[in-house]
Protein backbone atom coordinates (compact mmCIF):
# COMPACT_ATOMS: atom_id res chain seq x y z
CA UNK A 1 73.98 77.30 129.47
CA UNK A 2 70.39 78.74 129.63
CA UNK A 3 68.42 79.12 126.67
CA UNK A 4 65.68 80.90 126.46
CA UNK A 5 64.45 81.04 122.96
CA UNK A 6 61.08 79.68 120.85
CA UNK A 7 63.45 78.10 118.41
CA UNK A 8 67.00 77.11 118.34
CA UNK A 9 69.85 74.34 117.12
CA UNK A 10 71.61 72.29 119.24
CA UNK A 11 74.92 70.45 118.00
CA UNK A 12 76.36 67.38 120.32
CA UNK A 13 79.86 65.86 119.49
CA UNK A 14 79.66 61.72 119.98
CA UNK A 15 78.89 60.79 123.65
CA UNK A 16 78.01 64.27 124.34
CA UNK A 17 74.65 65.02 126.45
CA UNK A 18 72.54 68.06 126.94
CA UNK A 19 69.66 68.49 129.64
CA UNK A 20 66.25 70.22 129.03
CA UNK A 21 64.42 71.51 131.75
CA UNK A 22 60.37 72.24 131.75
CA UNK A 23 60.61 70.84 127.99
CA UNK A 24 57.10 69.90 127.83
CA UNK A 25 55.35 70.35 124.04
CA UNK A 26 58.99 71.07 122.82
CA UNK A 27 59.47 69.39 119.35
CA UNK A 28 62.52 67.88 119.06
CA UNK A 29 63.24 67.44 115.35
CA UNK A 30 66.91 65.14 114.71
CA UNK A 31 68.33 66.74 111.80
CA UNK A 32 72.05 64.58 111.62
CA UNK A 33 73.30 61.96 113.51
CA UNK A 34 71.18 59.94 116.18
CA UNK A 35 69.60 61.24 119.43
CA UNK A 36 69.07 59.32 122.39
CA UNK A 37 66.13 60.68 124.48
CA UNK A 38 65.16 60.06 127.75
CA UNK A 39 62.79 61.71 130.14
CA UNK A 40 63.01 61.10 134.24
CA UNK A 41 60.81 58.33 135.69
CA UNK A 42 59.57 57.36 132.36
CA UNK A 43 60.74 53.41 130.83
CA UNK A 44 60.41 54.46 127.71
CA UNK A 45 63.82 55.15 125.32
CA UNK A 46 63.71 57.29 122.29
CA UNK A 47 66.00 57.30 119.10
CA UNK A 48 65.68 60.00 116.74
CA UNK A 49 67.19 59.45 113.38
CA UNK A 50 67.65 62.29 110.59
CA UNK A 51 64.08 63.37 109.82
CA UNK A 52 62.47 61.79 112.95
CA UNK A 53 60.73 63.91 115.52
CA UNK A 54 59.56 63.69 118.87
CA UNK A 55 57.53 66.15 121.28
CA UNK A 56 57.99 66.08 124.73
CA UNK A 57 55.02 64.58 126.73
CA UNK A 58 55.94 65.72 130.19
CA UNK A 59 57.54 67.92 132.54
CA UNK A 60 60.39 65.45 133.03
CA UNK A 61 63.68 66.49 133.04
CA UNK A 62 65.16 65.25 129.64
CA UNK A 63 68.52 64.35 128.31
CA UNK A 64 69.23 64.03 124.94
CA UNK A 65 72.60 62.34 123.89
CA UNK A 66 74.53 62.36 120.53
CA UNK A 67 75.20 58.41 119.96
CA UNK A 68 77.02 56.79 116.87
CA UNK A 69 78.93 60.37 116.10
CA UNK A 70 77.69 63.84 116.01
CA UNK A 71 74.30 65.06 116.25
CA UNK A 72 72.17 68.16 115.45
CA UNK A 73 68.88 68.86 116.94
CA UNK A 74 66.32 71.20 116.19
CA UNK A 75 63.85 72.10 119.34
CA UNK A 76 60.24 73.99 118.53
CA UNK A 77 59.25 75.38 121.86
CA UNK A 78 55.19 75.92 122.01
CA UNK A 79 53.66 79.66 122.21
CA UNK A 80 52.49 80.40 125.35
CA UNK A 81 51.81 78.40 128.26
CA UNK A 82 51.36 74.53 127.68
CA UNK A 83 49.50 71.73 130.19
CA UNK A 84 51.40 68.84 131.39
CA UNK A 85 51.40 66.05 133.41
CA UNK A 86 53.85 66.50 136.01
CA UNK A 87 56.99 64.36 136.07
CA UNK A 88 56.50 61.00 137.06
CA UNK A 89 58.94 59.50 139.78
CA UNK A 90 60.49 56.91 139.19
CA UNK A 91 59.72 55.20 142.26
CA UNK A 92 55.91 56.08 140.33
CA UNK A 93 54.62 52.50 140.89
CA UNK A 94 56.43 51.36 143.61
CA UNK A 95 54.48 54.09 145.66
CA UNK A 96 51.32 53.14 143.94
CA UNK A 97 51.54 50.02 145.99
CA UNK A 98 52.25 51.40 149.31
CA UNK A 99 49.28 53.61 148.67
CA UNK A 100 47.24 50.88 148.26
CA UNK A 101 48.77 48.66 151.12
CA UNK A 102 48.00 51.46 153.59
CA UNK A 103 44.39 52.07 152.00
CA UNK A 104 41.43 51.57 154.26
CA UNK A 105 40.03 47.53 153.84
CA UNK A 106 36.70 46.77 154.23
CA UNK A 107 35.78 43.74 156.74
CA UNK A 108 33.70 41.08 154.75
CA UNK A 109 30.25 40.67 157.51
């Protein structure tokens, strides 16, 4: 399902998931149940319980999922174009270290 609205309300039964693409500065306000949030390449869990909010901080792919029973979930899409940080990989420091393995040494005189 595509969605293509500033505003809308999103109801998950238990164990159900739903994926948001290019999410970034979208509010995500939990108003029953508990969300589970996570982004692509990022470590970082969320939990949302009624009356907690969270605003996506990247262009990440994210799934939210409806834990401990239902779930509704209110998402606040910014006006107009928003500036993110792309989506980090997950293999994000793994190929900071080749990149600094294959990085030019200097020789000590």
């Amino acid at each position: 399902m595509l969605l293509n609205a500033r505003h809308a309300r999103l109801s998950l039964a238990q164990d159900q998931m739903a994926q948001l693409n290019e999410a970034c500065q979208t509010r995500v306000d939990c108003v029953a149940g508990v969300a589970w949030i996570t982004l692509d390449g990022d470590r970082r869990d969320i939990v949302l319980t009624r009356g907690d909010s969270f605003t996506v901080d990247s262009n990440a792919r994210v799934i939210v999922s409806a834990i401990h029973g239902p779930l509704a979930i209110d998402l606040h899409a910014p006006k107009g174009r928003t500036r993110c940080p792309p989506a980090r990989s997950s293999h994000g420091l793994w190929s900071g270290v080749q990149a600094w393995l294959r990085a030019p040494r200097l020789q000590a005189a």
